[in-house]
N, C-alpha and C. Protein backbone atom coordinates (compact mmCIF):
# COMPACT_ATOMS: atom_id res chain seq x y z
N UNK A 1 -116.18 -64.83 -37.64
CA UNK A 1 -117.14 -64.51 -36.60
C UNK A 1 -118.19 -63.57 -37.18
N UNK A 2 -119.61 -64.03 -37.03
CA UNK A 2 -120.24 -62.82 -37.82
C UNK A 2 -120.64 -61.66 -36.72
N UNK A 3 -120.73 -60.77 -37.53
CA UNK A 3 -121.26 -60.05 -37.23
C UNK A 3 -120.12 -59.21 -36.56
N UNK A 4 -118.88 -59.19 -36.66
CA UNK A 4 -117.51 -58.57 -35.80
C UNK A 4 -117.51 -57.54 -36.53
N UNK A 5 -116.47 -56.41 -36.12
CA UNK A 5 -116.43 -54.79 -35.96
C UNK A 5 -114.75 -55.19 -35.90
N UNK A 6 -114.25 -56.08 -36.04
CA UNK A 6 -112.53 -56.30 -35.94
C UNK A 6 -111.89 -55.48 -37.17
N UNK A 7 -111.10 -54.85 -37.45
CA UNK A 7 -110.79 -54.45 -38.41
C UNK A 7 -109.60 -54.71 -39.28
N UNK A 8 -108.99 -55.67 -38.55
CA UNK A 8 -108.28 -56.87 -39.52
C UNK A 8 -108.32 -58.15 -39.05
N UNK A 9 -108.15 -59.00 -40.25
CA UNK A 9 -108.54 -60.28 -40.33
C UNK A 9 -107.06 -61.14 -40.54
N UNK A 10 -107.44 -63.06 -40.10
CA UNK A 10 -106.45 -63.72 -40.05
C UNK A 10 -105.80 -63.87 -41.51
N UNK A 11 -104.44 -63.79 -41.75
CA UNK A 11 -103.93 -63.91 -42.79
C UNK A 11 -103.10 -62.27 -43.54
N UNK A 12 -103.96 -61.41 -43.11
CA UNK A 12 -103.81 -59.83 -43.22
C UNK A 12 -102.54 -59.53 -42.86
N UNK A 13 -101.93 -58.72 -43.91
CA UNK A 13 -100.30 -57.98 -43.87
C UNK A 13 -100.65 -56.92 -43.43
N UNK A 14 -100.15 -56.15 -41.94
CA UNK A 14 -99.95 -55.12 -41.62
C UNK A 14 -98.71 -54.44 -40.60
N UNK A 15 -98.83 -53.54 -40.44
CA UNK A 15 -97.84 -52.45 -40.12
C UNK A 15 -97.86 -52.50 -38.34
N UNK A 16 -96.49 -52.65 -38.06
CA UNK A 16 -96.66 -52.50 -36.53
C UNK A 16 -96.24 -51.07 -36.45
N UNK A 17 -97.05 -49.99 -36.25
CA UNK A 17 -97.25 -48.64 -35.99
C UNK A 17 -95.70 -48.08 -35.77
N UNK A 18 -95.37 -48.89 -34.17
CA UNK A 18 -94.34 -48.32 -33.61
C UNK A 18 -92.94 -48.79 -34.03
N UNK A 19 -92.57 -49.78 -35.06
CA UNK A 19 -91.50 -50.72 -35.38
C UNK A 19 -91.81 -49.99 -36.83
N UNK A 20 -92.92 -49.86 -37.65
CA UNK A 20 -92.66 -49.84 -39.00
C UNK A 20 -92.42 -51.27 -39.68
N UNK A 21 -92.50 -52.47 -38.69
CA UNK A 21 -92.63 -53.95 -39.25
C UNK A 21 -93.61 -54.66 -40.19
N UNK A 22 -93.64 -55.30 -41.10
CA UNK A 22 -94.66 -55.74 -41.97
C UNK A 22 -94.83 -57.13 -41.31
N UNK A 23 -96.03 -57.19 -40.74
CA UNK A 23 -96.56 -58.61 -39.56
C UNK A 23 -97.84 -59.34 -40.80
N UNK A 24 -97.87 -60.56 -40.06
CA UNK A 24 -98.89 -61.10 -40.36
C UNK A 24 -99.96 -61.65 -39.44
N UNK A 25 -101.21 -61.04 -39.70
CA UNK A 25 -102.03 -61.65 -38.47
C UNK A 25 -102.49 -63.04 -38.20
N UNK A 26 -101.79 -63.70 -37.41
CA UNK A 26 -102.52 -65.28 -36.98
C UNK A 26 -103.56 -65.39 -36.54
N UNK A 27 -103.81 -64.65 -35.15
CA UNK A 27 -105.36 -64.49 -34.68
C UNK A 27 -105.57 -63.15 -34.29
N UNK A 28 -106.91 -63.34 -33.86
CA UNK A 28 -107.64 -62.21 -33.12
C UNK A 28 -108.56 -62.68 -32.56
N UNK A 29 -108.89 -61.86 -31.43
CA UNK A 29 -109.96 -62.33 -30.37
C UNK A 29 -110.66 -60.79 -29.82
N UNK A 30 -111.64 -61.11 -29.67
CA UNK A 30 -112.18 -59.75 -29.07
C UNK A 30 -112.38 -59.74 -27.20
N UNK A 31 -111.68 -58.37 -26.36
CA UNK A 31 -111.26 -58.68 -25.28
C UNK A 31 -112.73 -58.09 -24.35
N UNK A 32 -113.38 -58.67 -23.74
CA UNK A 32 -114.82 -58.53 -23.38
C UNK A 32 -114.51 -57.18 -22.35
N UNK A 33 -113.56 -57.80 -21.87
CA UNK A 33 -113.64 -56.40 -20.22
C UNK A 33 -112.68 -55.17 -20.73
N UNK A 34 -112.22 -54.91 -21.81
CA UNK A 34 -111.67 -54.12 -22.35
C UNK A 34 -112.05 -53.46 -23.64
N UNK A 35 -113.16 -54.33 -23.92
CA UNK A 35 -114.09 -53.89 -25.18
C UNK A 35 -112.83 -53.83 -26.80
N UNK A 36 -112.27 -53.79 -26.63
CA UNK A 36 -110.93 -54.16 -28.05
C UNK A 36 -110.58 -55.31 -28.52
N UNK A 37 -110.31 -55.15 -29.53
CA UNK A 37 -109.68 -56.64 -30.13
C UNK A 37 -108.24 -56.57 -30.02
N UNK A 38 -107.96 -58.26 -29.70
CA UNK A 38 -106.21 -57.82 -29.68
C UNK A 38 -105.67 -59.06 -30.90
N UNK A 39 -105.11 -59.05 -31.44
CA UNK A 39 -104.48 -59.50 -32.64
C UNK A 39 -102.74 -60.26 -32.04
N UNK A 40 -102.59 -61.35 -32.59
CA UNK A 40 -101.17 -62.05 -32.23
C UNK A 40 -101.04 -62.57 -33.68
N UNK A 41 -99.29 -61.70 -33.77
CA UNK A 41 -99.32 -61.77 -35.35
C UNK A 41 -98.05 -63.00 -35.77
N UNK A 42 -97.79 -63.60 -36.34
CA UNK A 42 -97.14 -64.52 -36.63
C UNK A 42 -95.51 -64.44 -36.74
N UNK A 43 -95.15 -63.30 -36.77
CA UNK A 43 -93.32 -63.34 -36.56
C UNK A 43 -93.30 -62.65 -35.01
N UNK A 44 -94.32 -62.74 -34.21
CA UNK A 44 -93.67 -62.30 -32.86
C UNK A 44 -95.20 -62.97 -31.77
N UNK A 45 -95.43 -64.28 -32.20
CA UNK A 45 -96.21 -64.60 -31.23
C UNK A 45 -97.00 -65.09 -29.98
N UNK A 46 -95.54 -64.60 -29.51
CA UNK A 46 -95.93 -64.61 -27.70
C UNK A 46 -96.39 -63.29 -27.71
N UNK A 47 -96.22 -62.54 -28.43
CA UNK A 47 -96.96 -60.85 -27.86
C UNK A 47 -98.15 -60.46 -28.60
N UNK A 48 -98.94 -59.63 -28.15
CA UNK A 48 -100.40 -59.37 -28.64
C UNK A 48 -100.18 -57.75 -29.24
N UNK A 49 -101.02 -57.09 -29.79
CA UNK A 49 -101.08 -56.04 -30.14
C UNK A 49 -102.77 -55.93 -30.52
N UNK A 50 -102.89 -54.64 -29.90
CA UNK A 50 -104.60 -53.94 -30.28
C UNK A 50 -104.61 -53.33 -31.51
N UNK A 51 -105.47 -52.89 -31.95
CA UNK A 51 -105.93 -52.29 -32.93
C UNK A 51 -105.47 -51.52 -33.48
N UNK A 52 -105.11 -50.27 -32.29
CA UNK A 52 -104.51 -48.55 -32.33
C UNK A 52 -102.96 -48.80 -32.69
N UNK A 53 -102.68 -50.49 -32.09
CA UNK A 53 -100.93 -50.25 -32.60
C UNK A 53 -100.74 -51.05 -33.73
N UNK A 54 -101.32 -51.07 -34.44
CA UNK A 54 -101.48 -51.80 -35.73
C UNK A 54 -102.41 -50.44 -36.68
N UNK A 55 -101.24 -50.77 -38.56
CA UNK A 55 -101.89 -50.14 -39.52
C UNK A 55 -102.19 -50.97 -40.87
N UNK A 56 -103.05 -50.67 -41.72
CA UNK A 56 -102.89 -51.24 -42.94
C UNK A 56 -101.56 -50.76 -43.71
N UNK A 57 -101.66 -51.60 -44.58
CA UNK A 57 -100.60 -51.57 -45.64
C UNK A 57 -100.34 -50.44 -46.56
C-alpha cells in the first residue's frame, strides 16, 4: 500500500508483547474509525492484534 505509516509488514517475525510469542504477520489492514492498524498473524488467525501489542524482533 503506498504511502502507509504501518509499521510491520506481511511476512514479518514479531513478538506478541504480552505472550513473548514469535508470530508471523499474514495481514494488516488499517482500521479507519479507530485510526490503527490491526495485524492477523499466522499461528493464531482468528485473532487480530494492533500495533502497541506487537514488537520487533
Amino acid at each position: 500500500m503506498k504511502g502507509s505509516n504501518n509499521r510491520y509488514n506481511t511476512g514479518q517475525s514479531v513478538n506478541i508483547i504480552e505472550t513473548g510469542e514469535v508470530v508471523t504477520i499474514l495481514k494488516w489492514q488499517y482500521v479507519k474509525n479507530m485510526k490503527r492498524y490491526s495485524y492477523i498473524v499466522k499461528e493464531h488467525p482468528s485473532t487480530f492484534y494492533f500495533e502497541e501489542e506487537l514488537q520487533n524482533l
